[in-house]
N, C-alpha and C. Protein backbone atom coordinates (compact mmCIF):
# COMPACT_ATOMS: atom_id res chain seq x y z
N UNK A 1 20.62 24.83 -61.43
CA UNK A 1 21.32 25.07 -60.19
C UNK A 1 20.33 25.47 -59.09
N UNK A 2 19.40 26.39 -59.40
CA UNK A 2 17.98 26.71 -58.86
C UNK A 2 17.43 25.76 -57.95
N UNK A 3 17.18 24.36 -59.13
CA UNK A 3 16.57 23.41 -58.56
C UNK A 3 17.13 22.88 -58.22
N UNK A 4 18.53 22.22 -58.16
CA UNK A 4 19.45 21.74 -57.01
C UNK A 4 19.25 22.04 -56.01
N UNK A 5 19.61 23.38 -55.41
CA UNK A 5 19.54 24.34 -54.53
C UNK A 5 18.26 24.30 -53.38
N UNK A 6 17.30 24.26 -54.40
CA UNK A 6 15.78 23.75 -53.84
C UNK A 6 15.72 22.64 -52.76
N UNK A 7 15.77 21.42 -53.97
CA UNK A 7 16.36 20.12 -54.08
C UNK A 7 16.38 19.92 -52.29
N UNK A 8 17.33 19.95 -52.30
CA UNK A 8 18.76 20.46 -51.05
C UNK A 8 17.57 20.81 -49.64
N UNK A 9 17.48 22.15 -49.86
CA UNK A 9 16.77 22.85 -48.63
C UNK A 9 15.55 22.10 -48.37
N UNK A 10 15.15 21.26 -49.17
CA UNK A 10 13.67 20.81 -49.20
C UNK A 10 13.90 19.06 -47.99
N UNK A 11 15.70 18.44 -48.68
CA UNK A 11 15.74 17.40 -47.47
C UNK A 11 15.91 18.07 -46.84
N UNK A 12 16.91 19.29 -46.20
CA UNK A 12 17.22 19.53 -45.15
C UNK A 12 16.10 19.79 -44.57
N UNK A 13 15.11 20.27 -45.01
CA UNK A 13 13.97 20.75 -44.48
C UNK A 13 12.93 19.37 -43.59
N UNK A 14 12.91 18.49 -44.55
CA UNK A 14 12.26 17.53 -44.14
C UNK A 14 13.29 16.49 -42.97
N UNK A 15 14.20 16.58 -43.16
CA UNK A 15 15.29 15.79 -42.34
C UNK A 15 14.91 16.28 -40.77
N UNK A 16 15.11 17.74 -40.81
CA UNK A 16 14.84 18.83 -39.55
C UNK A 16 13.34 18.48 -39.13
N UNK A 17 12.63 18.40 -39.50
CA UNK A 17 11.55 17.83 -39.03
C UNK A 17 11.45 16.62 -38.48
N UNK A 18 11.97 15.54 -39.41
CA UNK A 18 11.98 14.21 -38.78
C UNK A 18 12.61 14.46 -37.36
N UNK A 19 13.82 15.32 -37.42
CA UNK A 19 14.40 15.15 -36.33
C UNK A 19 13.86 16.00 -35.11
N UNK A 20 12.85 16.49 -35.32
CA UNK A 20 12.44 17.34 -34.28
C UNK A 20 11.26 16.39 -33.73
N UNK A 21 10.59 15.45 -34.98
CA UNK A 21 9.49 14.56 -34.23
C UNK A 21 10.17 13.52 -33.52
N UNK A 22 11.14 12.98 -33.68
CA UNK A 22 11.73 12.18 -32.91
C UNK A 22 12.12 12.79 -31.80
N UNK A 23 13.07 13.54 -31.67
CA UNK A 23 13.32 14.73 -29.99
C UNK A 23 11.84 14.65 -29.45
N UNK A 24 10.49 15.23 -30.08
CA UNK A 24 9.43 15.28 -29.42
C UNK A 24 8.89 14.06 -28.51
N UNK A 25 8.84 12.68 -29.64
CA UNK A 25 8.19 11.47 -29.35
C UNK A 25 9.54 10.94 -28.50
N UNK A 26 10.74 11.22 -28.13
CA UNK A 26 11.70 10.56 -27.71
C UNK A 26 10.89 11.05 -26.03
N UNK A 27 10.83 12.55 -25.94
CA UNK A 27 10.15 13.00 -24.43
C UNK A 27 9.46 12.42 -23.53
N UNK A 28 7.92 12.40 -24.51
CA UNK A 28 6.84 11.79 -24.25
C UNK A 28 7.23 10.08 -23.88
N UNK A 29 8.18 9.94 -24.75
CA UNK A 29 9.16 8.13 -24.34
C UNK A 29 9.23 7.88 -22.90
N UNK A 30 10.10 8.83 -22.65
CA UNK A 30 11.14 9.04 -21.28
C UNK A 30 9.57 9.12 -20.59
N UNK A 31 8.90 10.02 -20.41
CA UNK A 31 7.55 10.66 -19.20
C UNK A 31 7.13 9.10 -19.22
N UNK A 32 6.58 8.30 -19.94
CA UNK A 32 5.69 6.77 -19.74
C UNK A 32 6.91 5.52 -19.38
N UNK A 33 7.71 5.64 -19.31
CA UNK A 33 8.82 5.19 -19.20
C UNK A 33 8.80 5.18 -17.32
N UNK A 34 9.17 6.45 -17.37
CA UNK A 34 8.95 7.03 -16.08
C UNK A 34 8.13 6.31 -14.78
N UNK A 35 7.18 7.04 -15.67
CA UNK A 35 5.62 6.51 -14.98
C UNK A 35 5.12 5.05 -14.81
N UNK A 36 5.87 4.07 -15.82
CA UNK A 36 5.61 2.67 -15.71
C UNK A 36 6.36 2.37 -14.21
N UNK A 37 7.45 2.77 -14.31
CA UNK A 37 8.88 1.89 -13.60
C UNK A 37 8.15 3.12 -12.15
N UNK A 38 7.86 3.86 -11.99
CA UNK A 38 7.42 4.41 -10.58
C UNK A 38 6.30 3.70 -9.95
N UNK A 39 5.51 3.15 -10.77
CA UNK A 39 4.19 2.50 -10.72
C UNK A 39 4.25 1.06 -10.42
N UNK A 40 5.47 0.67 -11.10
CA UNK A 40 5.69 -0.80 -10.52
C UNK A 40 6.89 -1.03 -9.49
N UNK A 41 7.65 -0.48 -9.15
CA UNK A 41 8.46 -0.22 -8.49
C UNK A 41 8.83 0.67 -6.90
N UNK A 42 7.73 2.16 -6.94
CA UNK A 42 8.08 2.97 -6.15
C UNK A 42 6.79 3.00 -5.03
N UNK A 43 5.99 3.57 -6.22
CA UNK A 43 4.62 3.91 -5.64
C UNK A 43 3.33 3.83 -6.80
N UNK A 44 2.14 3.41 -6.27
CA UNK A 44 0.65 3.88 -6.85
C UNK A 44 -0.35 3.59 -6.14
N UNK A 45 -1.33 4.57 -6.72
CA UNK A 45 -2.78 4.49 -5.48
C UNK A 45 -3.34 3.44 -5.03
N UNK A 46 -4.02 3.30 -4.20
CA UNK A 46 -4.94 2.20 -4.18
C UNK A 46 -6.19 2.83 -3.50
N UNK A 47 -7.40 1.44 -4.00
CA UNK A 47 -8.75 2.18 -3.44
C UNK A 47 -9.10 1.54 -2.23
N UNK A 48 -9.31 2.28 -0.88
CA UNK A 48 -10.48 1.19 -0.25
C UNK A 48 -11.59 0.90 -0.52
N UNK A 49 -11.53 -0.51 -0.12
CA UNK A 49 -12.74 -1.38 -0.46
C UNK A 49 -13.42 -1.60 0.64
N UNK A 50 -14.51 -1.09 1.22
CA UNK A 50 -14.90 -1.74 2.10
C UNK A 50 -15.21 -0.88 3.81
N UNK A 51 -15.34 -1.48 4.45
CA UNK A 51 -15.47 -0.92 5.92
C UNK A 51 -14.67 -0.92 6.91
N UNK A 52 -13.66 -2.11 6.86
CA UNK A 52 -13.22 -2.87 8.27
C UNK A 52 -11.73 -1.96 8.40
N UNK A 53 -11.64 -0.94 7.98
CA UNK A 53 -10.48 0.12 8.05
C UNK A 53 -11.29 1.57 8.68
N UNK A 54 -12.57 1.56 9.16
CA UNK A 54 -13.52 2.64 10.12
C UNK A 54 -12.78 2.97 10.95
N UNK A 55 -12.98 4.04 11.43
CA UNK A 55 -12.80 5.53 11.96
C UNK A 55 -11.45 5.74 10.73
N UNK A 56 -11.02 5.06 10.41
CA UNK A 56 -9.28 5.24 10.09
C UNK A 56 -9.33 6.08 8.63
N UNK A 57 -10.15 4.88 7.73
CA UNK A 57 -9.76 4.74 6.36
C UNK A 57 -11.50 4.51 6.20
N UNK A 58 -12.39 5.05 5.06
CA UNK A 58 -13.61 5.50 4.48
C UNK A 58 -13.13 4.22 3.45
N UNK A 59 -14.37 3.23 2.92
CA UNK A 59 -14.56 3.19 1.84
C UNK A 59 -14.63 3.92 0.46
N UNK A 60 -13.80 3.61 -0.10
CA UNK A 60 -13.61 4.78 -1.60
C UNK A 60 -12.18 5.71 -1.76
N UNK A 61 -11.75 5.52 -0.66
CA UNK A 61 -10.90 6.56 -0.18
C UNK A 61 -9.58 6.44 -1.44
N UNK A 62 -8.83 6.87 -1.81
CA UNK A 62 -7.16 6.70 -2.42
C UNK A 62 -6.59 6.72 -1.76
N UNK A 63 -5.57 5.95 -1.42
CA UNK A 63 -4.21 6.04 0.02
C UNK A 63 -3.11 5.37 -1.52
N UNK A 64 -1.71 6.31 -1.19
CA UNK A 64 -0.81 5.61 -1.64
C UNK A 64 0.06 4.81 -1.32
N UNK A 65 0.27 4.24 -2.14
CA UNK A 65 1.29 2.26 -1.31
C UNK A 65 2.23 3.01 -2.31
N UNK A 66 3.02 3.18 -0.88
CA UNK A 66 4.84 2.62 -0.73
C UNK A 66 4.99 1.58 -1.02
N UNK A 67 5.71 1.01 -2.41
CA UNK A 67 5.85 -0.21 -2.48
C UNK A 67 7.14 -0.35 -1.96
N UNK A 68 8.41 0.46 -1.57
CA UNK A 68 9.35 0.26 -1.51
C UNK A 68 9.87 -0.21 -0.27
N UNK A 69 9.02 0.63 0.66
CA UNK A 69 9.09 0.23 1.97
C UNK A 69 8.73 -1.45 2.43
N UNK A 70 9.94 -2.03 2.76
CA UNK A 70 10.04 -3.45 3.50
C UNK A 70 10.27 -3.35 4.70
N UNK A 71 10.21 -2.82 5.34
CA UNK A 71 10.53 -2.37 6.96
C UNK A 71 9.31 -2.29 7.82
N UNK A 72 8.59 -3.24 8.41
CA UNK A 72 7.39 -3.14 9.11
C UNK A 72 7.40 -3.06 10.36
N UNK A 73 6.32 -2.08 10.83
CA UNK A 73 6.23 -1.53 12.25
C UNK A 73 4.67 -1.79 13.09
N UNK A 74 5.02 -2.36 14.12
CA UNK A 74 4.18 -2.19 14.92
C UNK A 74 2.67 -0.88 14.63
N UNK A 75 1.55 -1.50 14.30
CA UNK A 75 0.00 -0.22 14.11
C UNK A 75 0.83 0.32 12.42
N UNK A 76 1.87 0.18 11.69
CA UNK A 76 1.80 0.54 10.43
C UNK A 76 0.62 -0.15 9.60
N UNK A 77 0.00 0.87 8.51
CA UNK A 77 -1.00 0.14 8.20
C UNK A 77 -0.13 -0.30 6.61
N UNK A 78 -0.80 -1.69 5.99
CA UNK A 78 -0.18 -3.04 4.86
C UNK A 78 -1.49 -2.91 4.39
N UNK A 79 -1.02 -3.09 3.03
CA UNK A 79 -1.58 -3.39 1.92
C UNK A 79 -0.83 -5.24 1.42
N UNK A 80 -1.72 -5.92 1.14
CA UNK A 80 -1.26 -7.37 1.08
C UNK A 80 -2.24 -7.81 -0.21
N UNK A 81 -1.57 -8.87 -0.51
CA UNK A 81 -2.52 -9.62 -1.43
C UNK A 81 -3.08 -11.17 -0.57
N UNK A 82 -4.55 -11.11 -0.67
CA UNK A 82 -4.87 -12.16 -0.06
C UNK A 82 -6.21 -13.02 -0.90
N UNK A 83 -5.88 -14.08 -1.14
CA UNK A 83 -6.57 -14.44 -2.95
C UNK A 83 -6.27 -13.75 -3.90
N UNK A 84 -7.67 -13.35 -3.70
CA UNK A 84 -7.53 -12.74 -5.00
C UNK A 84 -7.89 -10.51 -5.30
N UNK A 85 -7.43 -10.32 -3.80
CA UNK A 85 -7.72 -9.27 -3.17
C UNK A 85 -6.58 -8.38 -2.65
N UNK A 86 -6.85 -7.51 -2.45
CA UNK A 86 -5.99 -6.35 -2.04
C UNK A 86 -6.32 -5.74 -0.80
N UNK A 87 -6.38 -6.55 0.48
CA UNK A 87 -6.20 -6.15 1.70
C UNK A 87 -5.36 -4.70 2.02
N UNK A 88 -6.85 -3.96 3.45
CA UNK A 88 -5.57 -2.86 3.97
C UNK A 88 -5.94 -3.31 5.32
N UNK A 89 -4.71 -3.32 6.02
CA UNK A 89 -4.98 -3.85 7.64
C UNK A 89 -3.87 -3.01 8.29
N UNK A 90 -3.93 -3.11 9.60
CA UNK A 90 -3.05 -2.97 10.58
C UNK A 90 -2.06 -3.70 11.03
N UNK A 91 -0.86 -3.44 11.11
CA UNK A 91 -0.11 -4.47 11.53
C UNK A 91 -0.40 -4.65 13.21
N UNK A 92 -0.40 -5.67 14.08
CA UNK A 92 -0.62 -5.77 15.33
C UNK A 92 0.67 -6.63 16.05
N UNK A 93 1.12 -7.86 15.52
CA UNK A 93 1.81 -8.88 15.68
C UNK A 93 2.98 -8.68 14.69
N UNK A 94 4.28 -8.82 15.02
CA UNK A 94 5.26 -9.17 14.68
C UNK A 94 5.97 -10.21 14.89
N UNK A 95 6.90 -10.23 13.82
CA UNK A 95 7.70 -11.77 14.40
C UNK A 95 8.20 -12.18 15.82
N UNK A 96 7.93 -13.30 16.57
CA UNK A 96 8.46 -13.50 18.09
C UNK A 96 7.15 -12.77 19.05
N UNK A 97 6.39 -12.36 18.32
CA UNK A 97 4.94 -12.11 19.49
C UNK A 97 4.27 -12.75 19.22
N UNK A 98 3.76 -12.79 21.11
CA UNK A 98 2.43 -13.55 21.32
C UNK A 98 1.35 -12.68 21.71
N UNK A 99 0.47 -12.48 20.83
CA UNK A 99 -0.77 -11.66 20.77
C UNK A 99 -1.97 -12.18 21.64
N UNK A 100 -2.40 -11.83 22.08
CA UNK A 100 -3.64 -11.76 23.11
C UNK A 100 -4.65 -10.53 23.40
N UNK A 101 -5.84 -10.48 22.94
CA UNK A 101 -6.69 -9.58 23.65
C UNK A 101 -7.93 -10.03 24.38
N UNK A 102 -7.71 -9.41 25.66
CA UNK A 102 -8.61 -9.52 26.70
C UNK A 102 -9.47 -8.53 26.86
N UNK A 103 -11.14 -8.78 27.29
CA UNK A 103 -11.59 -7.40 27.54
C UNK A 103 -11.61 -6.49 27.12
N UNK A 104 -11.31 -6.37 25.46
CA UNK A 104 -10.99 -5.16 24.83
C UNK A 104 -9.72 -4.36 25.42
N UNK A 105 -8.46 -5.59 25.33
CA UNK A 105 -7.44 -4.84 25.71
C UNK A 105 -6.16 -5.83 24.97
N UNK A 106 -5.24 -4.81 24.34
CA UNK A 106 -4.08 -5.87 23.80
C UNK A 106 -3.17 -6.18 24.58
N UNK A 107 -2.69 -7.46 24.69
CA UNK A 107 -1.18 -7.68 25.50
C UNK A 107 -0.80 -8.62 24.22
N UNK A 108 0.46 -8.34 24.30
CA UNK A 108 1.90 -8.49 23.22
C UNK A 108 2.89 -8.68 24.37
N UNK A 109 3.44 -10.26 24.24
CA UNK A 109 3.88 -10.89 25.28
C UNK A 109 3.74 -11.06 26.24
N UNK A 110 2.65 -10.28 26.71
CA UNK A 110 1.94 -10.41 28.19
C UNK A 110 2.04 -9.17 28.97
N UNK A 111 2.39 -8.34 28.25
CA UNK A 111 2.80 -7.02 28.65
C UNK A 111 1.05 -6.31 27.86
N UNK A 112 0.71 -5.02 28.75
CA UNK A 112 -0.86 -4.57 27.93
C UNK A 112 -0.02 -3.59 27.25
N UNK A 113 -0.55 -2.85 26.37
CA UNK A 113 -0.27 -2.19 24.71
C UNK A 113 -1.72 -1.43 24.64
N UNK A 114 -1.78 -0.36 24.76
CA UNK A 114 -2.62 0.93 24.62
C UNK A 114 -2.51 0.70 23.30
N UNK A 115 -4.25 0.94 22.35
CA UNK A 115 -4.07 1.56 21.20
C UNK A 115 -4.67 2.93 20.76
N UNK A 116 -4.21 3.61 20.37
CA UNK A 116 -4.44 4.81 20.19
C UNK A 116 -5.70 4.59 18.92
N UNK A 117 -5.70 3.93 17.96
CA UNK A 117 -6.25 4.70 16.69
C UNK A 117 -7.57 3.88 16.62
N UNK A 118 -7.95 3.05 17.81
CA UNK A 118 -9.25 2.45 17.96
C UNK A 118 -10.12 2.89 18.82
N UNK A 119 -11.35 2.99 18.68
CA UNK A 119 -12.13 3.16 20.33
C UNK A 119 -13.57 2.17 20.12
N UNK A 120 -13.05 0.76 19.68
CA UNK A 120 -14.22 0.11 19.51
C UNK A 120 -14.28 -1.16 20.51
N UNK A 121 -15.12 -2.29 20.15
CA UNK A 121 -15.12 -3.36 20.93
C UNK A 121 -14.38 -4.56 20.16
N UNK A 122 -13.00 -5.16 20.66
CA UNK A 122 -12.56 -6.11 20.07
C UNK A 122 -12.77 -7.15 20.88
N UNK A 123 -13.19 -8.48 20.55
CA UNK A 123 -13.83 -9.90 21.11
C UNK A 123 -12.64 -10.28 21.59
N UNK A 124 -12.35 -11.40 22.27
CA UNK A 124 -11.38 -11.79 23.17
C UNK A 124 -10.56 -12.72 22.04
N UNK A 125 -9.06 -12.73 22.01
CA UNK A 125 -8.51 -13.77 20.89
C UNK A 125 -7.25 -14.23 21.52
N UNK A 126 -6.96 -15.08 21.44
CA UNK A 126 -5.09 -15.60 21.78
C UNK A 126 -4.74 -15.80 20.34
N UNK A 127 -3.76 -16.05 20.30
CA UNK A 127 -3.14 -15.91 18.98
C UNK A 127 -2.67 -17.87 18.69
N UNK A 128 -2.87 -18.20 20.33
CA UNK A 128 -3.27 -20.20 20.27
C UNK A 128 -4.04 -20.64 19.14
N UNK A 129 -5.19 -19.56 19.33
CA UNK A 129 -6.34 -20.37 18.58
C UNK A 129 -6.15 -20.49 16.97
N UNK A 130 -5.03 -20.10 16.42
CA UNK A 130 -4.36 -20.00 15.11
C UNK A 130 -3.20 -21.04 15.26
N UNK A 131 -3.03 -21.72 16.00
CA UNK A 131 -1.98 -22.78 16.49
C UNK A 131 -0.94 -22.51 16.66
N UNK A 132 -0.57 -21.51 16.85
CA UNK A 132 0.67 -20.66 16.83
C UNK A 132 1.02 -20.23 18.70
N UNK A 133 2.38 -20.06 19.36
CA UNK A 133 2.52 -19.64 20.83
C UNK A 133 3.27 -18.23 20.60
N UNK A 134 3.98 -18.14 19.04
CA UNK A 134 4.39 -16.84 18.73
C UNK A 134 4.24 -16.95 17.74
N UNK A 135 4.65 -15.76 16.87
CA UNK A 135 3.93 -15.39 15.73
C UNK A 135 5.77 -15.81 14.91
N UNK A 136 5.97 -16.80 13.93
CA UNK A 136 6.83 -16.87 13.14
C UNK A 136 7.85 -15.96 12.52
N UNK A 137 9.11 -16.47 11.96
CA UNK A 137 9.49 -15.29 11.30
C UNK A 137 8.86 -15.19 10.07
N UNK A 138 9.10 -13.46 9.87
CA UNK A 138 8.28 -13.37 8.23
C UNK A 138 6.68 -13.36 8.06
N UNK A 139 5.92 -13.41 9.41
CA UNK A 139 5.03 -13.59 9.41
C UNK A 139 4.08 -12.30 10.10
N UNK A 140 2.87 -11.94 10.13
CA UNK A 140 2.64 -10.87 10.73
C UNK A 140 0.86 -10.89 10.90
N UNK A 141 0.47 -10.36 12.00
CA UNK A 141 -0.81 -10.63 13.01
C UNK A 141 -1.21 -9.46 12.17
N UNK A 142 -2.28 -8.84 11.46
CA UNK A 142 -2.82 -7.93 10.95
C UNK A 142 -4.52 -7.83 11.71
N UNK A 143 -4.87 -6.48 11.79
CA UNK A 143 -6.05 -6.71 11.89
C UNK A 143 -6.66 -5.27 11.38
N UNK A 144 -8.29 -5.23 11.45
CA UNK A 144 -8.71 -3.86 10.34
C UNK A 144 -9.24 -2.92 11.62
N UNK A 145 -9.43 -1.56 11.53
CA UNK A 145 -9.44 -1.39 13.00
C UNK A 145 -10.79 -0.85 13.35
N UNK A 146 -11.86 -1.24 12.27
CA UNK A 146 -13.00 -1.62 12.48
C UNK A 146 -13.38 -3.13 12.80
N UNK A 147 -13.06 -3.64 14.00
CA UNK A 147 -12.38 -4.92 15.11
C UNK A 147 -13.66 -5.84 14.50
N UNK A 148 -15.18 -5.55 14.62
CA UNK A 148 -15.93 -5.81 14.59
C UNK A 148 -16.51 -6.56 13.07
N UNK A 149 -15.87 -5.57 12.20
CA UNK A 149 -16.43 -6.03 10.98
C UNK A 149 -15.60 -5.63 10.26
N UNK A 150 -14.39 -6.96 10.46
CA UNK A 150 -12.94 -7.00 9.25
C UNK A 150 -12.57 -8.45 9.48
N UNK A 151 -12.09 -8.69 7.92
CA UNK A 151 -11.77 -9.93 7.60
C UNK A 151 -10.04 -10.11 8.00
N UNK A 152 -9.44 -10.51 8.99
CA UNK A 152 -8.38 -9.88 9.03
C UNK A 152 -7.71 -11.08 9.80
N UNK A 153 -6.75 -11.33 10.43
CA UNK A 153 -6.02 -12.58 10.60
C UNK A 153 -6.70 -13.82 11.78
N UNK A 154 -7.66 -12.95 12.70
CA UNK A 154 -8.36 -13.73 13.52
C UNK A 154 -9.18 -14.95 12.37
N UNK A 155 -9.00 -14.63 11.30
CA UNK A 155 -10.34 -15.21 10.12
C UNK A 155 -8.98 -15.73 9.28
N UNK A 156 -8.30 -15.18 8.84
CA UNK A 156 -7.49 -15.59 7.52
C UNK A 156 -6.08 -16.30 8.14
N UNK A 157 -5.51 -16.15 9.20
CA UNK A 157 -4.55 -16.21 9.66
C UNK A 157 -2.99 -15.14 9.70
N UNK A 158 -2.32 -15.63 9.74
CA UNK A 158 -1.10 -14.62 9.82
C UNK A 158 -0.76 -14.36 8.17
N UNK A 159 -0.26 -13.07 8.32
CA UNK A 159 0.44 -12.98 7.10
C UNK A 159 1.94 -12.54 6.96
N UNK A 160 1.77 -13.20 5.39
CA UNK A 160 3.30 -13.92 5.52
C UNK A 160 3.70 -12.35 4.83
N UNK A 161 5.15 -12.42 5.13
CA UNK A 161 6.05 -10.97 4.46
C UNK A 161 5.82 -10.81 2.75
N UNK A 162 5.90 -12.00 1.81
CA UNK A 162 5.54 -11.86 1.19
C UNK A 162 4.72 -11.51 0.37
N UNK A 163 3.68 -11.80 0.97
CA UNK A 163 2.17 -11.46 0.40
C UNK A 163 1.86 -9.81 0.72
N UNK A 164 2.85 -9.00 1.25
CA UNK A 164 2.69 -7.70 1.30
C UNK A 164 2.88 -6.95 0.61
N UNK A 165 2.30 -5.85 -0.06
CA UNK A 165 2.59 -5.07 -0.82
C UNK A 165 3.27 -3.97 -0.82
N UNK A 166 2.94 -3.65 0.15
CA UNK A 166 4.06 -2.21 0.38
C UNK A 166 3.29 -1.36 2.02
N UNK A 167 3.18 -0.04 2.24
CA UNK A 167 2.69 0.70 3.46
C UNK A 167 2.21 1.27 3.27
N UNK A 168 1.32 1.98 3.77
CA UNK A 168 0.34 3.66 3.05
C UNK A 168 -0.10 4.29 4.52
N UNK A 169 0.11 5.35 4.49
CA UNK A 169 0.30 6.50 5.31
C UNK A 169 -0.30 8.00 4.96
N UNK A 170 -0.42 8.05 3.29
CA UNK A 170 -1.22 9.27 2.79
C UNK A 170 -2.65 9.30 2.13
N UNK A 171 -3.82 9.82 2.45
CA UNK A 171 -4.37 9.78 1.31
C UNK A 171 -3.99 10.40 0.27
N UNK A 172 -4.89 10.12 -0.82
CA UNK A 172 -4.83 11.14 -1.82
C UNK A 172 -6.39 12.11 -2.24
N UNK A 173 -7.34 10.73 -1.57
CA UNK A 173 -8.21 11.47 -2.31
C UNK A 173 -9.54 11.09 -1.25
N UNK A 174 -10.49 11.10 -0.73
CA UNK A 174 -11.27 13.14 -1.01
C UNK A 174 -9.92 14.20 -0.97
N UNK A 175 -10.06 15.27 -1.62
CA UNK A 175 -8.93 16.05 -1.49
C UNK A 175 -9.51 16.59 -0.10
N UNK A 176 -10.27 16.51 0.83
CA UNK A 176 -10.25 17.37 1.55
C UNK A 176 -9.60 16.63 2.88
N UNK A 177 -9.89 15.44 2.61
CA UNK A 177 -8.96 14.50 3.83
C UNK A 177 -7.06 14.21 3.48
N UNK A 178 -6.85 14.83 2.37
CA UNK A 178 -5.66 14.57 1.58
C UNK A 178 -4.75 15.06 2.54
N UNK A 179 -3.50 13.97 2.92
CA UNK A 179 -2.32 14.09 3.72
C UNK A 179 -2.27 12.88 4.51
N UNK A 180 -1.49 12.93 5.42
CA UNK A 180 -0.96 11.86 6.27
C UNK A 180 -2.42 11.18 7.21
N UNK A 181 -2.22 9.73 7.05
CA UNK A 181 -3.68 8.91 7.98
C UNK A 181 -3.30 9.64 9.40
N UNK A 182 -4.37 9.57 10.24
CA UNK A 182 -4.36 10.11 11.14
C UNK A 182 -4.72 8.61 11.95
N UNK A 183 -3.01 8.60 12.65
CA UNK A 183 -2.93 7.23 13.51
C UNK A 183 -3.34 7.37 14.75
């Protein structure tokens, strides 16, 4: 009866365990679970590469992409795929504009457009010379706001809505620049 008794407490014993490693590994489930579907879906870092995002955005930097955000604004800065790359630019051109800079000065429909988050020299461009008299729907004038030395739609052309990835507005990392880009 002893060893019945034993018997007994010894599954229950081992049962209670199983069931506590499963509760455990079920957790750790849910957290990567989590973390996949936020990562492909919400948000994740990205690195800059490069220069042609100066005064703005440092090579090396972490900024996080909003992937969720589809709503594009005028100077919001895009993350895009272009080849085989991960562009960060400025938006400049929207659908139904005609982009032009003169003299180191923007006009958007023919109207001039102050930019705040540049103080460099941008070369003279119509937005003709891309064969275009306005900028399409779905389509969007990007440029890096280091004017001088960025690969950006004067070079690649317009980009299409699709090829966008999402918005980024925060760094993350140097921690000491960490918070909102300074537009």
């Amino acid at each position: 009866m002893d060893k019945e008794i034993n018997n007994n407490l010894e599954n229950e014993n081992k049962q209670s365990k199983f069931i506590s490693f499963i509760k455990e590994f079920f957790v750790y489930f849910l957290i990567i679970v989590a973390v996949i579907l936020i990562r492909t879906f919400l948000v994740t870092p990205i690195r800059v590469d490069g220069d042609s995002m100066n005064d703005t955005l440092k090579d090396g930097e972490i900024l996080l992409l909003k992937k969720y955000d589809k709503s594009y604004e005028r100077f919001e800065v895009i993350v895009f795929n272009y080849k085989d790359e991960k562009l960060i630019k400025r938006i400049i051109g929207l659908p139904g504009d005609h982009i032009v800079y003169k003299d180191n000065k923007l006009y958007i429909n023919n109207e001039y457009v102050a930019e705040s988050m540049i103080d460099k020299r941008t070369y003279d461009f119509d937005l003709t010379e891309l064969g275009f008299d306005t900028i399409p729907d779905h389509y969007y004038f990007v440029l890096g706001d280091n004017r001088i030395n960025s690969k950006d739609s004067r070079m690649i052309g317009l980009i299409s809505e699709k090829d966008i990835l999402g918005t980024t507005n925060f760094v993350l990392f140097p921690f000491n620049k960490m918070g909102s880009i300074n537009e």
